[in-house]
C-alpha atoms as a PDB file:
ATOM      1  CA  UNK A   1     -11.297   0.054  -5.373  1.00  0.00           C
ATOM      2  CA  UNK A   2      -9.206   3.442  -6.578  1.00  0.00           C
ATOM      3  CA  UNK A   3      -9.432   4.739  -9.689  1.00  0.00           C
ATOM      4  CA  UNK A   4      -6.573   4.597 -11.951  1.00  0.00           C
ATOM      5  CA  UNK A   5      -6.277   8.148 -12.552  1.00  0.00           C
ATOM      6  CA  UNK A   6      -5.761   8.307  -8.649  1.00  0.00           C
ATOM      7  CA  UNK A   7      -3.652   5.488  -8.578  1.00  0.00           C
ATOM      8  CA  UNK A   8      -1.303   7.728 -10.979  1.00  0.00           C
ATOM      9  CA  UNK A   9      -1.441  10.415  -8.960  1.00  0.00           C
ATOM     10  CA  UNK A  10      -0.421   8.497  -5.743  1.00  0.00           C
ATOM     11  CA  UNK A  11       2.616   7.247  -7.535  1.00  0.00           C
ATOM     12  CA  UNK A  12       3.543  10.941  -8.282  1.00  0.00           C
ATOM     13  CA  UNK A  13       6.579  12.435  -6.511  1.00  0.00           C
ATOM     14  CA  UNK A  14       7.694  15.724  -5.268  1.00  0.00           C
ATOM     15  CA  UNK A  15      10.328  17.376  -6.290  1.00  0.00           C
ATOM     16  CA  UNK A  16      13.057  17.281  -3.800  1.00  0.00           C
ATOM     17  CA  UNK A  17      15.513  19.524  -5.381  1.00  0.00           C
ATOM     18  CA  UNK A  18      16.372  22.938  -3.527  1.00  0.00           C
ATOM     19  CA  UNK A  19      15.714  26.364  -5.484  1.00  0.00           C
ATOM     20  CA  UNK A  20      19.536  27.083  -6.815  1.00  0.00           C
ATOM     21  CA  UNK A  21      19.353  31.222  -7.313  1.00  0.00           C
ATOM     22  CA  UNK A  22      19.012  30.447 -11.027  1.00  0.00           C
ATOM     23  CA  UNK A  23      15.560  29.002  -9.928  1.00  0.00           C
ATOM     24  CA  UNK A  24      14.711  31.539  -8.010  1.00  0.00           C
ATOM     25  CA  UNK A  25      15.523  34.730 -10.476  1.00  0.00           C
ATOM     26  CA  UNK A  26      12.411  36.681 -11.791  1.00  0.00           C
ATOM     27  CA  UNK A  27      12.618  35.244 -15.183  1.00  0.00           C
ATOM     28  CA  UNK A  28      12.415  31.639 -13.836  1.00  0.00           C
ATOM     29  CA  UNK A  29       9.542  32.793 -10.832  1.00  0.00           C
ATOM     30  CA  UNK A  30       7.581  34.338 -14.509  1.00  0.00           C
ATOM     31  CA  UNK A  31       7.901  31.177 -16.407  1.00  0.00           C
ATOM     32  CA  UNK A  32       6.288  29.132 -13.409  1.00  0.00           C
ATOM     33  CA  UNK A  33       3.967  31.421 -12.728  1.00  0.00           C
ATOM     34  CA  UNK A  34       2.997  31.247 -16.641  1.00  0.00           C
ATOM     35  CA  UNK A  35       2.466  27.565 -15.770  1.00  0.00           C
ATOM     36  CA  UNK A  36       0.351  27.165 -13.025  1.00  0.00           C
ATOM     37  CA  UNK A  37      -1.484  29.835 -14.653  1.00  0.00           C
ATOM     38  CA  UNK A  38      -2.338  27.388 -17.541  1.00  0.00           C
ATOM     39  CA  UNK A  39      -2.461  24.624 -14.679  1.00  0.00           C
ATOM     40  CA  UNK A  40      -6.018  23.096 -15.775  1.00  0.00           C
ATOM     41  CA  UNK A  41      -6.269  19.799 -13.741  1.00  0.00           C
ATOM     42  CA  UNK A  42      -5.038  17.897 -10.535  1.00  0.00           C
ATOM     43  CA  UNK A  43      -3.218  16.549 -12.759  1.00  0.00           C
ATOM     44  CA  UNK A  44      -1.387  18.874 -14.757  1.00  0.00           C
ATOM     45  CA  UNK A  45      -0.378  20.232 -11.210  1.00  0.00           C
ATOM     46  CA  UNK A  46       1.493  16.721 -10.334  1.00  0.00           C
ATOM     47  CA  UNK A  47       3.330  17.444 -13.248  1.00  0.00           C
ATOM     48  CA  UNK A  48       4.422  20.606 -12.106  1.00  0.00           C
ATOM     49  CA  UNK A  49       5.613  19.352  -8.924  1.00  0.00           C
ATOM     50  CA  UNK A  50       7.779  16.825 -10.146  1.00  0.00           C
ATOM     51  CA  UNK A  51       9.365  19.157 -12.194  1.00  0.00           C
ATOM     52  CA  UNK A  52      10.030  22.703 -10.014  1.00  0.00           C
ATOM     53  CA  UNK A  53      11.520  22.889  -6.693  1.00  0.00           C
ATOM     54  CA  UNK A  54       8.945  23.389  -3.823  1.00  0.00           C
ATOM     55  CA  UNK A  55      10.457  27.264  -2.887  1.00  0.00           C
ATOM     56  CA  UNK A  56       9.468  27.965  -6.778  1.00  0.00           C
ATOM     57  CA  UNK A  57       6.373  26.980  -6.608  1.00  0.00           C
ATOM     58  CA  UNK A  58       5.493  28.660  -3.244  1.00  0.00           C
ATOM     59  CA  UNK A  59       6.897  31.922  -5.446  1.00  0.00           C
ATOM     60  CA  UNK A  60       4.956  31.849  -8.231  1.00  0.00           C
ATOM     61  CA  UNK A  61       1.832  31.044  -6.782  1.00  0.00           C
ATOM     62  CA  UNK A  62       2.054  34.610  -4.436  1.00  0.00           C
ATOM     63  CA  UNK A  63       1.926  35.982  -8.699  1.00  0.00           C
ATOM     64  CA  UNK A  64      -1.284  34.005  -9.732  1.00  0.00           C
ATOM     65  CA  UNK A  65      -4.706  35.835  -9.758  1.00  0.00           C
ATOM     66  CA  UNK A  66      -6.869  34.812  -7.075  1.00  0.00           C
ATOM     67  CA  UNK A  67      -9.282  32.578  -8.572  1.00  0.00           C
ATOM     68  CA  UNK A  68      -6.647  30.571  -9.789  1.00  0.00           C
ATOM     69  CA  UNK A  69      -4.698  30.464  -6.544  1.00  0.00           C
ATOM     70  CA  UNK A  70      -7.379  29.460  -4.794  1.00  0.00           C
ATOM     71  CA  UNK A  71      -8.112  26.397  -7.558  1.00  0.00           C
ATOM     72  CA  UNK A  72      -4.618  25.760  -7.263  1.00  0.00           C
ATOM     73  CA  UNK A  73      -5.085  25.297  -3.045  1.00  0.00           C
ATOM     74  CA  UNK A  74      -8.140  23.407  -3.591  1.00  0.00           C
ATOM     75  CA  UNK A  75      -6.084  21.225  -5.881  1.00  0.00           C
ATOM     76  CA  UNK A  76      -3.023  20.890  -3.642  1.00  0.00           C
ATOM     77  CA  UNK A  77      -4.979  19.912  -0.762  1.00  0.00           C
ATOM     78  CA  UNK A  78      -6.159  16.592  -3.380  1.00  0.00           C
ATOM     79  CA  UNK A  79      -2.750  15.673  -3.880  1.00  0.00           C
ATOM     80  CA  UNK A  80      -1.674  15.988  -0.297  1.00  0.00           C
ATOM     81  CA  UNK A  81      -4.217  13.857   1.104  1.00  0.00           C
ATOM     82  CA  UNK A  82      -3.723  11.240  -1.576  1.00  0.00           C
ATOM     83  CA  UNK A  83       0.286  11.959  -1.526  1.00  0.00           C
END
């Protein structure tokens, strides 16, 4: 039987929206990258992803330290496999 936090996460979707050049501007690229920065959980990364467009995402994590990006991957490659 799944856990319900997993069950949660399953029922999580994607944002589908395409990065308008407002999204994709340095200011907006700094404010996500403040975010996945303070990203602390599988979860918390979900969030994320229902709320930013995917091309915003993909530029803000090229900003993140290392050790973070690399938590970030390890936490991605959760959600896709549960996605």
């Amino acid at each position: 039987m799944l856990q319900p936090a997993i069950i949660q996460l399953m029922q999580r979707h994607i944002c589908e929206l395409k990065a308008t050049k407002e999204w994709l501007m340095l200011d907006s690229i700094d404010y996500i990258t403040e975010c996945l920065e303070a990203c602390r959980s599988a979860e918390m990364l979900a969030d994320l992803r229902e709320i930013f467009p995917r091309d915003t995402l993909k530029g803000a994590s090229i900003k993140l330290g290392k050790t973070q990006r690399e938590i970030i991957q390890k936490w991605l490659q959760h959600l896709n496999t549960i996605h």
